[in-house]
N, C-alpha and C. Protein backbone atom coordinates (compact mmCIF):
# COMPACT_ATOMS: atom_id res chain seq x y z
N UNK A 1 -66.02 -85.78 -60.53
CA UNK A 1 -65.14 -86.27 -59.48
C UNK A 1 -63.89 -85.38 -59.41
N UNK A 2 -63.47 -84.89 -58.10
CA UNK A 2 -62.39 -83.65 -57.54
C UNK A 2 -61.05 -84.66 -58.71
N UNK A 3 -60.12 -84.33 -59.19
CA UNK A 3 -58.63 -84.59 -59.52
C UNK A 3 -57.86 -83.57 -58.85
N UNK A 4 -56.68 -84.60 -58.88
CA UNK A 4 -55.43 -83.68 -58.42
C UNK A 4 -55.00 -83.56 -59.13
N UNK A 5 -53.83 -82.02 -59.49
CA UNK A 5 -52.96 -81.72 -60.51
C UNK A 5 -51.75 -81.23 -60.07
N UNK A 6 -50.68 -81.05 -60.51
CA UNK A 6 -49.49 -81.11 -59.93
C UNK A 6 -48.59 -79.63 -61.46
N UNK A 7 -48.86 -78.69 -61.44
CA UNK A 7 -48.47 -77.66 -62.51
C UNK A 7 -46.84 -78.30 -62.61
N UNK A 8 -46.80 -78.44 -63.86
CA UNK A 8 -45.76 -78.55 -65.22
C UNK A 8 -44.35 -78.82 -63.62
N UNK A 9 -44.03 -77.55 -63.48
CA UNK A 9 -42.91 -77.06 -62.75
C UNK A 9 -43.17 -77.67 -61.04
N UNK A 10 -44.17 -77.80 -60.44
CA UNK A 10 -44.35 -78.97 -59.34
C UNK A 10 -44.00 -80.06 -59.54
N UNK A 11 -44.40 -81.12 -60.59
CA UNK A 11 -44.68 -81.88 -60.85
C UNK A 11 -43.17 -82.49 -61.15
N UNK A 12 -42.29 -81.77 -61.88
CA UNK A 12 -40.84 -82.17 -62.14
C UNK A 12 -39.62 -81.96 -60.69
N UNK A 13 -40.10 -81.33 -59.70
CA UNK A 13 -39.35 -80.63 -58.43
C UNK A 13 -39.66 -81.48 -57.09
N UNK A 14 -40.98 -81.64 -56.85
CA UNK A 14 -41.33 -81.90 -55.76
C UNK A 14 -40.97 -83.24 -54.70
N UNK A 15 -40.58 -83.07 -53.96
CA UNK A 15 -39.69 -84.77 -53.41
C UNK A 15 -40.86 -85.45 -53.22
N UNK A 16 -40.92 -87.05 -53.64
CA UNK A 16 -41.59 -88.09 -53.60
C UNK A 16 -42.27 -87.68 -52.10
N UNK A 17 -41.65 -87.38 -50.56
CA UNK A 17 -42.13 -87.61 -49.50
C UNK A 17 -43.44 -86.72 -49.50
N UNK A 18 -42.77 -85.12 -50.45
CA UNK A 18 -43.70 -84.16 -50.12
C UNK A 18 -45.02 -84.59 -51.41
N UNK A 19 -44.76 -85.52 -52.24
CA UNK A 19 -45.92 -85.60 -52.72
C UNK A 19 -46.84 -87.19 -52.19
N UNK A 20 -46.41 -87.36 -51.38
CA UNK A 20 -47.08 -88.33 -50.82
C UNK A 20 -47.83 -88.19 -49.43
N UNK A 21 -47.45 -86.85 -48.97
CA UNK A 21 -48.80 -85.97 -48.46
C UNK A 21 -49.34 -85.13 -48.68
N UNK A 22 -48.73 -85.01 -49.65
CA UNK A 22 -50.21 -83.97 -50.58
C UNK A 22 -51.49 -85.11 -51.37
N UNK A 23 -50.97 -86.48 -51.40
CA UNK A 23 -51.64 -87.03 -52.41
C UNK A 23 -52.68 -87.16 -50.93
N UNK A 24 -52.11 -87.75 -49.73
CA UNK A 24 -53.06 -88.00 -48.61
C UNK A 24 -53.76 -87.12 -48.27
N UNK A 25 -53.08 -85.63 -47.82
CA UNK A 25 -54.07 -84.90 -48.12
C UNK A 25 -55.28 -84.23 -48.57
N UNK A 26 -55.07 -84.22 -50.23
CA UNK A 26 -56.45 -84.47 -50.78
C UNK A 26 -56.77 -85.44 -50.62
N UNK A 27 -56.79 -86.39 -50.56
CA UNK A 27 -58.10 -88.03 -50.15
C UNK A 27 -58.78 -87.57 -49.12
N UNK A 28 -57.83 -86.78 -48.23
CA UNK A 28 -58.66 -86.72 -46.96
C UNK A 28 -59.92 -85.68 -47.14
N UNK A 29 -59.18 -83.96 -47.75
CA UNK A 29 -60.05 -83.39 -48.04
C UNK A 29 -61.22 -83.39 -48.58
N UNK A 30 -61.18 -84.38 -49.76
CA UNK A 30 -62.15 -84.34 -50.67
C UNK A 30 -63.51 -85.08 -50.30
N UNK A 31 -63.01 -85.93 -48.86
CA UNK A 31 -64.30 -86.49 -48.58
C UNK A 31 -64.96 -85.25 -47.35
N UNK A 32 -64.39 -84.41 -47.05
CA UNK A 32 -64.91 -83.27 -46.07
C UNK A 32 -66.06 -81.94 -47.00
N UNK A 33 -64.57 -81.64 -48.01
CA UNK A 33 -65.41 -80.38 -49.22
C UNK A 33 -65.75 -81.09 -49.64
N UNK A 34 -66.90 -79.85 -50.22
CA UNK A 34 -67.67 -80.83 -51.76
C UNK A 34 -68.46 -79.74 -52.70
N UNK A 35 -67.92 -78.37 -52.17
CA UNK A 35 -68.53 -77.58 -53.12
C UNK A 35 -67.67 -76.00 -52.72
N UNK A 36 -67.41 -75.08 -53.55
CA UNK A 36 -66.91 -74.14 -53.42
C UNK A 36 -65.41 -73.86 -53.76
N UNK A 37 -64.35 -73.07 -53.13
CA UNK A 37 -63.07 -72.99 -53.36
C UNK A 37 -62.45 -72.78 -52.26
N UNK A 38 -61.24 -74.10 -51.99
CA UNK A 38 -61.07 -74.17 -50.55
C UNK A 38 -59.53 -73.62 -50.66
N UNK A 39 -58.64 -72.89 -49.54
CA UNK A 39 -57.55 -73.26 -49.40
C UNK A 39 -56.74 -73.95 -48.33
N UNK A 40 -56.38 -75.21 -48.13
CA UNK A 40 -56.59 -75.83 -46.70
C UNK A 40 -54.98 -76.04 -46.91
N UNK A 41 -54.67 -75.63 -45.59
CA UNK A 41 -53.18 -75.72 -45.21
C UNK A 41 -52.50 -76.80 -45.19
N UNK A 42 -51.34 -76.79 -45.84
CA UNK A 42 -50.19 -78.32 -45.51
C UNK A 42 -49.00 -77.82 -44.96
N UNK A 43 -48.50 -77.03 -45.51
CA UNK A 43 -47.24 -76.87 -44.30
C UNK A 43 -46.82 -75.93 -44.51
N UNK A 44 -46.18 -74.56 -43.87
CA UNK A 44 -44.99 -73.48 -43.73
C UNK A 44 -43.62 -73.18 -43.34
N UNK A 45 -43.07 -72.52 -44.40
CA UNK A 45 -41.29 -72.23 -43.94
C UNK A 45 -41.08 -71.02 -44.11
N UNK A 46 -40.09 -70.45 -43.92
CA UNK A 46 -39.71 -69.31 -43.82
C UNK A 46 -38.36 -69.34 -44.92
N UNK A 47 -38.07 -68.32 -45.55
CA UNK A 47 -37.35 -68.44 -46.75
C UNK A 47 -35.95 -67.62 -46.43
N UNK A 48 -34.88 -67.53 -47.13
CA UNK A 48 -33.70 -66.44 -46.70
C UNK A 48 -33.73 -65.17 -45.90
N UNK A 49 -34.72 -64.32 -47.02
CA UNK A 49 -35.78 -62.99 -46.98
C UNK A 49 -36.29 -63.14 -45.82
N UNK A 50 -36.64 -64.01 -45.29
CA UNK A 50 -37.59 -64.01 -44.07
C UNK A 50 -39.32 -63.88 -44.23
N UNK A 51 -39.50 -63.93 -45.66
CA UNK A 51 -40.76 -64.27 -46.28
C UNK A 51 -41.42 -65.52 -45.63
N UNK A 52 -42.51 -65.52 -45.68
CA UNK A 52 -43.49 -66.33 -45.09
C UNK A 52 -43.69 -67.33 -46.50
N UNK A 53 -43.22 -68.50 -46.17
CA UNK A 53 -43.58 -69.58 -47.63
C UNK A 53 -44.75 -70.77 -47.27
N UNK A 54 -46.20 -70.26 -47.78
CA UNK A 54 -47.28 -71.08 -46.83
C UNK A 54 -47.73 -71.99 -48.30
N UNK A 55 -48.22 -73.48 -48.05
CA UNK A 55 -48.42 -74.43 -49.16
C UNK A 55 -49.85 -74.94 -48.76
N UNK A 56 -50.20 -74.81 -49.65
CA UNK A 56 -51.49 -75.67 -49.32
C UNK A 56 -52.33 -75.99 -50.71
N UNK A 57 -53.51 -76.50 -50.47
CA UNK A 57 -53.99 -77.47 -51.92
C UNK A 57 -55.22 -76.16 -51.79
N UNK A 58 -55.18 -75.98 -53.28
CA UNK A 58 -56.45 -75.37 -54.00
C UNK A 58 -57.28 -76.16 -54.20
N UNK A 59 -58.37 -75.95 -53.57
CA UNK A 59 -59.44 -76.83 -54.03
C UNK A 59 -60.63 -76.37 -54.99
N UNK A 60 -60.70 -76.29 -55.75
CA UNK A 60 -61.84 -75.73 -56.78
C UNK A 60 -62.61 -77.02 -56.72
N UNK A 61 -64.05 -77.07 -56.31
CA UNK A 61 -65.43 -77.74 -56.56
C UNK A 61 -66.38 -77.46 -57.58
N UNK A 62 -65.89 -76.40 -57.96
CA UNK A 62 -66.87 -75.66 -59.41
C UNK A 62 -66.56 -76.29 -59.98
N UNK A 63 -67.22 -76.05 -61.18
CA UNK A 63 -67.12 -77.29 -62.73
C UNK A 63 -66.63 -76.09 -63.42
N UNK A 64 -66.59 -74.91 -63.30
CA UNK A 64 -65.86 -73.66 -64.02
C UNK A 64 -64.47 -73.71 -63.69
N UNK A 65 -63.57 -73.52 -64.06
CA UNK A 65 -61.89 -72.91 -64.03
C UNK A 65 -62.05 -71.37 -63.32
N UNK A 66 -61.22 -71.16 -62.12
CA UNK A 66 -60.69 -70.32 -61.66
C UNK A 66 -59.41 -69.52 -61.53
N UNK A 67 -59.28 -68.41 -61.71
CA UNK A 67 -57.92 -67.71 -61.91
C UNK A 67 -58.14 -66.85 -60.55
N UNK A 68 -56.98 -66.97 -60.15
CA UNK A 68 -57.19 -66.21 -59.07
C UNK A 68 -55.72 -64.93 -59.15
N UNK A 69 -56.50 -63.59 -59.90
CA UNK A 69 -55.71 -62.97 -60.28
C UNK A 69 -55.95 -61.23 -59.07
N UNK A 70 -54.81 -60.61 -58.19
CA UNK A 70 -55.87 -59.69 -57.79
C UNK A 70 -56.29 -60.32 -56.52
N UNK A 71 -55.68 -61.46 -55.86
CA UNK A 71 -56.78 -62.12 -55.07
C UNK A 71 -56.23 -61.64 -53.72
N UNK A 72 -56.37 -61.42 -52.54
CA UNK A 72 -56.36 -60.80 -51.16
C UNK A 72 -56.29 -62.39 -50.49
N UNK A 73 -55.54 -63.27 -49.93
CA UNK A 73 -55.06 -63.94 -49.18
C UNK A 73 -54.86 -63.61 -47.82
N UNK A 74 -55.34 -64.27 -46.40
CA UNK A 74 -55.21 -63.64 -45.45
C UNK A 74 -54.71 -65.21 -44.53
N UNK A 75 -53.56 -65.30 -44.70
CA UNK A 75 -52.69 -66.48 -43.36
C UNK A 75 -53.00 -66.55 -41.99
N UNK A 76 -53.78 -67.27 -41.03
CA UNK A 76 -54.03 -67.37 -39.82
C UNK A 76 -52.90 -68.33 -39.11
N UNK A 77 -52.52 -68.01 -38.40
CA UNK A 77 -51.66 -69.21 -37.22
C UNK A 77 -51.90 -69.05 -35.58
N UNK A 78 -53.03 -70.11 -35.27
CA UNK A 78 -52.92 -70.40 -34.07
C UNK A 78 -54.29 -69.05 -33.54
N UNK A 79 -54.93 -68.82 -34.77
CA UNK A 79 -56.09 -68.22 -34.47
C UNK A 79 -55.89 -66.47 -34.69
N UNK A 80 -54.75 -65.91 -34.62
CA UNK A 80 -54.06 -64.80 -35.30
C UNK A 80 -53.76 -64.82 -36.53
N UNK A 81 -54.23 -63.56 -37.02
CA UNK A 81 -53.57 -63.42 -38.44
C UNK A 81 -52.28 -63.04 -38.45
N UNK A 82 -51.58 -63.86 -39.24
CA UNK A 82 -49.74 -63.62 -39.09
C UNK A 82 -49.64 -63.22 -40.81
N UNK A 83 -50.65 -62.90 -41.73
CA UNK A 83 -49.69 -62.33 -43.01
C UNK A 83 -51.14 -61.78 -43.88
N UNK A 84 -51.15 -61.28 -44.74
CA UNK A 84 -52.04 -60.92 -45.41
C UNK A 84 -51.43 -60.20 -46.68
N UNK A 85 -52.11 -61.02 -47.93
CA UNK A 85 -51.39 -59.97 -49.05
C UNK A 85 -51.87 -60.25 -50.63
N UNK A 86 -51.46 -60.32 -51.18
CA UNK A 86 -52.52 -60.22 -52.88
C UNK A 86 -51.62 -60.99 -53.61
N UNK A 87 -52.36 -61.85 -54.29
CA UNK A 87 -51.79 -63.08 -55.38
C UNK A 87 -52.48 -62.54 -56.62
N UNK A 88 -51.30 -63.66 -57.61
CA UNK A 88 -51.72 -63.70 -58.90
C UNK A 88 -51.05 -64.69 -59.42
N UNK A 89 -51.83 -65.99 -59.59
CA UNK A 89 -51.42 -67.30 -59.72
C UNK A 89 -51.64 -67.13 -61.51
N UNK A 90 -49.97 -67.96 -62.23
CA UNK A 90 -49.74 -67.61 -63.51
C UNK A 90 -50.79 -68.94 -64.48
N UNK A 91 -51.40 -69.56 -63.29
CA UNK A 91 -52.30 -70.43 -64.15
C UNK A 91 -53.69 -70.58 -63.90
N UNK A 92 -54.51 -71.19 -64.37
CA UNK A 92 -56.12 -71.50 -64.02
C UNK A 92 -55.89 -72.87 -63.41
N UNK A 93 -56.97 -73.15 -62.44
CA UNK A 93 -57.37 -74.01 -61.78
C UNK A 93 -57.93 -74.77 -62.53
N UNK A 94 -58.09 -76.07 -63.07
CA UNK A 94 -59.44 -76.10 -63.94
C UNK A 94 -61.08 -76.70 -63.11
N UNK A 95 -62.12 -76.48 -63.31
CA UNK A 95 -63.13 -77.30 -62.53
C UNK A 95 -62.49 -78.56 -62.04
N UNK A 96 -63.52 -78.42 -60.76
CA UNK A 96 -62.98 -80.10 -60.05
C UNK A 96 -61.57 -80.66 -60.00
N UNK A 97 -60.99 -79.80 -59.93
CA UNK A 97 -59.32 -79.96 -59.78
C UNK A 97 -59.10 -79.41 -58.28
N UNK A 98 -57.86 -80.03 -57.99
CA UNK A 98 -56.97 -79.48 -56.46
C UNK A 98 -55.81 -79.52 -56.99
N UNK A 99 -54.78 -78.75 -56.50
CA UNK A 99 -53.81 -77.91 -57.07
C UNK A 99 -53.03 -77.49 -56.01
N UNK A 100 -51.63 -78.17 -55.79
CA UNK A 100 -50.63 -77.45 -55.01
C UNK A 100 -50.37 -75.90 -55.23
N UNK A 101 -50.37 -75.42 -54.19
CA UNK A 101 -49.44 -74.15 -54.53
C UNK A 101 -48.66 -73.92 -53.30
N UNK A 102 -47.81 -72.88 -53.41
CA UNK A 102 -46.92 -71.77 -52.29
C UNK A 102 -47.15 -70.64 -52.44
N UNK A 103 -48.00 -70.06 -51.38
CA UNK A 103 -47.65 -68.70 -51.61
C UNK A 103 -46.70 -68.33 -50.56
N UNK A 104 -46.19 -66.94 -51.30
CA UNK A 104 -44.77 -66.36 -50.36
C UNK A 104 -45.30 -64.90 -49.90
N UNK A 105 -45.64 -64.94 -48.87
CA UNK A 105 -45.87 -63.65 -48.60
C UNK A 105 -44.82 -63.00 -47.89
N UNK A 106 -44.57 -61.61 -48.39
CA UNK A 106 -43.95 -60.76 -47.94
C UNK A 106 -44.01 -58.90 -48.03
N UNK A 107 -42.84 -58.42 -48.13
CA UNK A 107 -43.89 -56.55 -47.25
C UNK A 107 -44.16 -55.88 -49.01
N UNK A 108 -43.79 -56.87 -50.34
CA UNK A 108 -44.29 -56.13 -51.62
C UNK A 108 -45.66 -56.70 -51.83
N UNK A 109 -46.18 -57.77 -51.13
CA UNK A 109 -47.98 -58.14 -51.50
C UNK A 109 -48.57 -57.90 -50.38
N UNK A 110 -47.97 -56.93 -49.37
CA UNK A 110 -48.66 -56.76 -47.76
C UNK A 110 -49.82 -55.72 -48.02
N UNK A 111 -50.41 -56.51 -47.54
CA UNK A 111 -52.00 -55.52 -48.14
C UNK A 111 -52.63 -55.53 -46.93
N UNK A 112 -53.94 -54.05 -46.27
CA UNK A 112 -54.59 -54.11 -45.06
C UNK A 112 -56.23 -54.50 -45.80
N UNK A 113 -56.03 -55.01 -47.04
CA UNK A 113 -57.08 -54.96 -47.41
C UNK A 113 -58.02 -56.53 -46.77
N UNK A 114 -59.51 -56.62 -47.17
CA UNK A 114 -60.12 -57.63 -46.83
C UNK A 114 -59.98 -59.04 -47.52
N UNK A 115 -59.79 -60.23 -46.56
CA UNK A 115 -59.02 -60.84 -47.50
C UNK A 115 -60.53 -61.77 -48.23
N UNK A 116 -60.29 -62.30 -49.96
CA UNK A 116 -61.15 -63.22 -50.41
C UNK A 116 -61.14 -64.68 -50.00
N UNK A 117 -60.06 -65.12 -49.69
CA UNK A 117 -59.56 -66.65 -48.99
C UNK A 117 -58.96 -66.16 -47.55
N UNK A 118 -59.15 -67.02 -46.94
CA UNK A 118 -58.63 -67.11 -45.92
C UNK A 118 -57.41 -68.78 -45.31
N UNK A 119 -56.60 -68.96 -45.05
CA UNK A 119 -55.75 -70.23 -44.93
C UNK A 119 -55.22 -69.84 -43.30
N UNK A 120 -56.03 -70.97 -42.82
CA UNK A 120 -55.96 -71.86 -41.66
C UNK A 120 -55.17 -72.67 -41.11
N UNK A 121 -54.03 -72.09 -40.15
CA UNK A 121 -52.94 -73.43 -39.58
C UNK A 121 -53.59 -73.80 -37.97
């Protein structure tokens, strides 16, 4: 059965509102996926920098732990790609877990390369 996890440093930060749609969120997801590694969009801001700050829930369906180190991320909005660029998340996913994250993309992870995930607004 999918769990949610909330890393050490989420888990102590995050405002009650914003974790009370992430918790809805996954409920919702988890009855849609049911196998593979999803990244499904919750919300975007834009940061000082003017960095792109995109959040959304990791969904790992494997019963294996995933690191996603090296990984090519490619941001869609409104059916255009608006960012593309390379992660390296400082933790593992574990099987059957969903997992907040943020990624921040900006012009030091801007990559033309092909992306492995793709995230959908």
């Amino acid at each position: 059965m999918q769990k949610l996890y909330f890393e050490p440093a989420w888990d102590k930060t995050i405002a009650p509102s914003d974790r009370e749609k992430i918790i809805g969120h996954f409920h919702q997801q988890t009855k849609q996926l049911q196998d593979g590694i999803h990244l499904s969009f919750l919300w975007n801001a834009r940061n000082h920098k003017g960095e792109q700050l995109i959040t959304v829930l990791i969904h790992n369906f494997e019963d294996d732990d995933v690191r996603l180190h090296n990984t090519i991320i490619a941001y869609y909005e409104q059916g255009e790609r608006s960012a593309n660029g390379t992660f390296r998340l400082p933790c593992e996913i574990p099987g059957n877990t969903s997992m907040p994250w943020t990624f921040i993309f900006s012009k030091t992870n801007e990559t033309t390369a092909n992306p492995q995930f793709v995230i959908y607004n």
